[in-house]
N, C-alpha and C. Protein backbone atom coordinates (compact mmCIF):
# COMPACT_ATOMS: atom_id res chain seq x y z
N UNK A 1 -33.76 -37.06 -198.92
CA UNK A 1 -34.03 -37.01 -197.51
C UNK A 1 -34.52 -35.64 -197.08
N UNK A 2 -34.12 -34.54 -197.75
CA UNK A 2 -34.61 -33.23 -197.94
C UNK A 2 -34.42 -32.36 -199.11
N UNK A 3 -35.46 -31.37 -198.61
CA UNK A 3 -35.86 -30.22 -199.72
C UNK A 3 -35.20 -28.94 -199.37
N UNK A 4 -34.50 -28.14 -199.77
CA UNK A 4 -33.87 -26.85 -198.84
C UNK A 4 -34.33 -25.99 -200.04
N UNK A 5 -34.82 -24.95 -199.43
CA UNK A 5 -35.49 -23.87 -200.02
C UNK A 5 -34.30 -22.94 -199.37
N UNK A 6 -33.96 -21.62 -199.82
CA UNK A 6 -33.12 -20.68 -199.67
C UNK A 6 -33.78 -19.04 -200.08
N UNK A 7 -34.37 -18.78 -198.81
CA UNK A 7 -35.28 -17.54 -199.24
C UNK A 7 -34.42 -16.35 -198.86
N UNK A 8 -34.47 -15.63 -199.58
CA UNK A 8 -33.72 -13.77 -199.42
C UNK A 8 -34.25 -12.98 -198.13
N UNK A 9 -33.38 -12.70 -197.52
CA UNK A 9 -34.05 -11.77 -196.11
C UNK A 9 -35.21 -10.54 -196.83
N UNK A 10 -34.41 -10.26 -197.83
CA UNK A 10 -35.63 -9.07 -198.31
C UNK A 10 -36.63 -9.71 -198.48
N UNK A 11 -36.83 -10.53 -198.58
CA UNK A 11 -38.29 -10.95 -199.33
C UNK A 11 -38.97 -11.72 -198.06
N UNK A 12 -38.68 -11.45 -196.90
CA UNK A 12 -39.20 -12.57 -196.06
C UNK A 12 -40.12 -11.08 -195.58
N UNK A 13 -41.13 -10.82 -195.23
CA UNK A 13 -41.87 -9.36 -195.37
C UNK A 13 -43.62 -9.79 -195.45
N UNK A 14 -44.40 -9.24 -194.85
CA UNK A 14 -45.63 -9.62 -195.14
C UNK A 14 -46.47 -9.53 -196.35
N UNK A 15 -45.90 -8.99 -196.99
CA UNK A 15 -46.24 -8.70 -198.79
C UNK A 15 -46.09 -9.97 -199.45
N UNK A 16 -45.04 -10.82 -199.01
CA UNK A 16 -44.55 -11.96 -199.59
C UNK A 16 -45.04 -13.33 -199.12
N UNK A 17 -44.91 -13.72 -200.16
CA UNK A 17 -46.25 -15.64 -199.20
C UNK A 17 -45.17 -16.43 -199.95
N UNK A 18 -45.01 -17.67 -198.98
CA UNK A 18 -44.25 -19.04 -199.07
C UNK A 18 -44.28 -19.82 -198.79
N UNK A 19 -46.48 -19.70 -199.04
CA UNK A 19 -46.81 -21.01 -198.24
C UNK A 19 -47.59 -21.93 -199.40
N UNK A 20 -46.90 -22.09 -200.62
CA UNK A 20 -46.90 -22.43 -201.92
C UNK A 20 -46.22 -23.30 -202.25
N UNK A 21 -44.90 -23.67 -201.72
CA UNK A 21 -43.79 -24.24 -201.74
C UNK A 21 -44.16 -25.83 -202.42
N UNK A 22 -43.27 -26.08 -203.29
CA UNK A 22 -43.66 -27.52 -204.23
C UNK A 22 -42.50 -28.29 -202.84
N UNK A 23 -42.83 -29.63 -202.33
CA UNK A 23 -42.08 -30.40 -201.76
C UNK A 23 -42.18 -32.07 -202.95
N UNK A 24 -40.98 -31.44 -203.71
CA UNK A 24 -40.82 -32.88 -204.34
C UNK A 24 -40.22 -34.44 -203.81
N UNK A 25 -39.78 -34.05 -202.50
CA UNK A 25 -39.71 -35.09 -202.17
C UNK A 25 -40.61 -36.24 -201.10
N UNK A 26 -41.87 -35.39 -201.35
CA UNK A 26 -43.04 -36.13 -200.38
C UNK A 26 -43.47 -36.06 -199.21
N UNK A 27 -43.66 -36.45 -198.29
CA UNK A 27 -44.34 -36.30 -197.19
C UNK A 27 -43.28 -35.16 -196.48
N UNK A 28 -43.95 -34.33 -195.54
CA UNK A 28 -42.82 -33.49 -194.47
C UNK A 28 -42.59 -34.34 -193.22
N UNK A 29 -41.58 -34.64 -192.63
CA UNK A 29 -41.82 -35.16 -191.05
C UNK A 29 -41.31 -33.48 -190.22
N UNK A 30 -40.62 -32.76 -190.64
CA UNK A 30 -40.04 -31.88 -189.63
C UNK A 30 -39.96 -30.39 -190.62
N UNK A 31 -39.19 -29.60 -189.97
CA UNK A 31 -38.85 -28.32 -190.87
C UNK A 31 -37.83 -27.81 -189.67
N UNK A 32 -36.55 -27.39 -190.04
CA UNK A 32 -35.70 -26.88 -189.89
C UNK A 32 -35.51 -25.18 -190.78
N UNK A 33 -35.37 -24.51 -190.04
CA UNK A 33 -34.96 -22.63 -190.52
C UNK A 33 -33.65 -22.56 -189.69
N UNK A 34 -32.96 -22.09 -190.61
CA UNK A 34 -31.68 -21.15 -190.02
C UNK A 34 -30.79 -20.36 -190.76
N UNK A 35 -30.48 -19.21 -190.39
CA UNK A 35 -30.24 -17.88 -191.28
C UNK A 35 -28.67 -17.88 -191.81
N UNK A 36 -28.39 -17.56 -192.83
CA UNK A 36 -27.34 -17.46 -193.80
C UNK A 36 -26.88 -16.28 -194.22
N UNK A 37 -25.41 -16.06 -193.77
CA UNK A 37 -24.93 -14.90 -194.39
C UNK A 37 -24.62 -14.16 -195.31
N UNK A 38 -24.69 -15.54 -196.36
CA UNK A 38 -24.35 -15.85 -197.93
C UNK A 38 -23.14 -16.50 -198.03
N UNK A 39 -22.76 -17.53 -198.83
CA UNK A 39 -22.38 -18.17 -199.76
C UNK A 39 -21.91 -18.32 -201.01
N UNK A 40 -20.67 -19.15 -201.60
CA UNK A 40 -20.54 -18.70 -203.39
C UNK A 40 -22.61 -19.61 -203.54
N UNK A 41 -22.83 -18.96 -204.81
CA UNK A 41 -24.01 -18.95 -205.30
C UNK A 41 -25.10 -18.35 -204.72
N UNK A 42 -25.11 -18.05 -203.68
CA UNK A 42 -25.96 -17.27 -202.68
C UNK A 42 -25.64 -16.39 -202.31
N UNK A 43 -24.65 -15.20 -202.72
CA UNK A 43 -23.74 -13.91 -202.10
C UNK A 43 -24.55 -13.66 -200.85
N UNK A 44 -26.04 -13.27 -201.05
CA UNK A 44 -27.16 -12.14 -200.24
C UNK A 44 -27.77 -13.30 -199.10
N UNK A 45 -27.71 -12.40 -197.50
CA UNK A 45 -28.10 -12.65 -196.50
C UNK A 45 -29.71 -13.60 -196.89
N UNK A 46 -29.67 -14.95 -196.52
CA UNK A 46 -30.96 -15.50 -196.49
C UNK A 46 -31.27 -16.55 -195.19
N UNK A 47 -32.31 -17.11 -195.61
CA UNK A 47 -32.84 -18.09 -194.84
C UNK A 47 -32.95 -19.45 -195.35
N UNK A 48 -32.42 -20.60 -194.82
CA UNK A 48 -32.54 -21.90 -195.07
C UNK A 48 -33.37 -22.69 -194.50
N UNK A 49 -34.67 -23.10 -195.32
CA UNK A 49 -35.53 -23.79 -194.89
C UNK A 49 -35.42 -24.90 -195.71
N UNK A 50 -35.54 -26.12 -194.69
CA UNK A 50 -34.71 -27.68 -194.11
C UNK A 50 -35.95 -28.23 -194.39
N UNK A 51 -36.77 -28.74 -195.33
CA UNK A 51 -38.48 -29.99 -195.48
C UNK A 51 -37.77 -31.30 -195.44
N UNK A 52 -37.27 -31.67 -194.18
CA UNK A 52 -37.02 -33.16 -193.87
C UNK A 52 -38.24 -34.22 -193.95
N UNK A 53 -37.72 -34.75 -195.25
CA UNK A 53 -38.78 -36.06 -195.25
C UNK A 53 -38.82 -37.41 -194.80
N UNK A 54 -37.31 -37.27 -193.66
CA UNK A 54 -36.87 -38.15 -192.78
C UNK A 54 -37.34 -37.97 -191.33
N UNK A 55 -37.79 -39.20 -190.37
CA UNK A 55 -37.76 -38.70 -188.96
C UNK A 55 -36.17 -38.05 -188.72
N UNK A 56 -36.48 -37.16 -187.38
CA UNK A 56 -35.00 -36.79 -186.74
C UNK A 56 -34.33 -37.89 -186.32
N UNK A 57 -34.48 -38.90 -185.43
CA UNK A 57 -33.55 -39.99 -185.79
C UNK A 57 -32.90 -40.41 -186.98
N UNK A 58 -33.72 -40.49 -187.58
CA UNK A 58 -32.98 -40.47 -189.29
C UNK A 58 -31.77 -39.66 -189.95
N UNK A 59 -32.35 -38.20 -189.34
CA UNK A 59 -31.87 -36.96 -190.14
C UNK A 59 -30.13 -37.20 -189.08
N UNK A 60 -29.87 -37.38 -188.11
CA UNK A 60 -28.84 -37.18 -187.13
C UNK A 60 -27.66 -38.10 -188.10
N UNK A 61 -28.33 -39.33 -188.69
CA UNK A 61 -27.31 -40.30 -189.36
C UNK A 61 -26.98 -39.56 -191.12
N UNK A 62 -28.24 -39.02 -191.36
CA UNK A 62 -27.79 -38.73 -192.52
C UNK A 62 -26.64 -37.45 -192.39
N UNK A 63 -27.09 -36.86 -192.03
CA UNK A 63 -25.95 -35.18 -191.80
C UNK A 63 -24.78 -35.70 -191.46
N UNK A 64 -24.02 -36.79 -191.20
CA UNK A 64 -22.78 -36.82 -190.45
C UNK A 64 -22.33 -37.36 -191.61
């Protein structure tokens, strides 16, 4: 239903491109970003980008 990419604050910078991104799960309907303080497996401050391949009606039933 989605793809979550998890990018490093350092690297979010104009030097850096992430508009390459493989979406294996097919079509996009939406995109969701929201920032992360870190996590076990993720210690370092990032960004969570959300490639919902569900409408948002959809996405409201799946998340719960």
């Amino acid at each position: 239903v989605s793809t979550i990419y998890m990018l490093p604050i350092k690297d979010l910078n104009p030097d850096k491109r992430f508009d390459n991104l493989a979406v294996p799960g097919g079509n996009v309907d939406h995109v969701d970003v929201y920032y992360n303080a870190g996590h076990p497996g993720v210690p370092e401050p990032h960004v969570h980008v959300v490639l919902w391949h569900v409408p948002v009606a959809d996405e409201a039933r799946v998340a719960k």
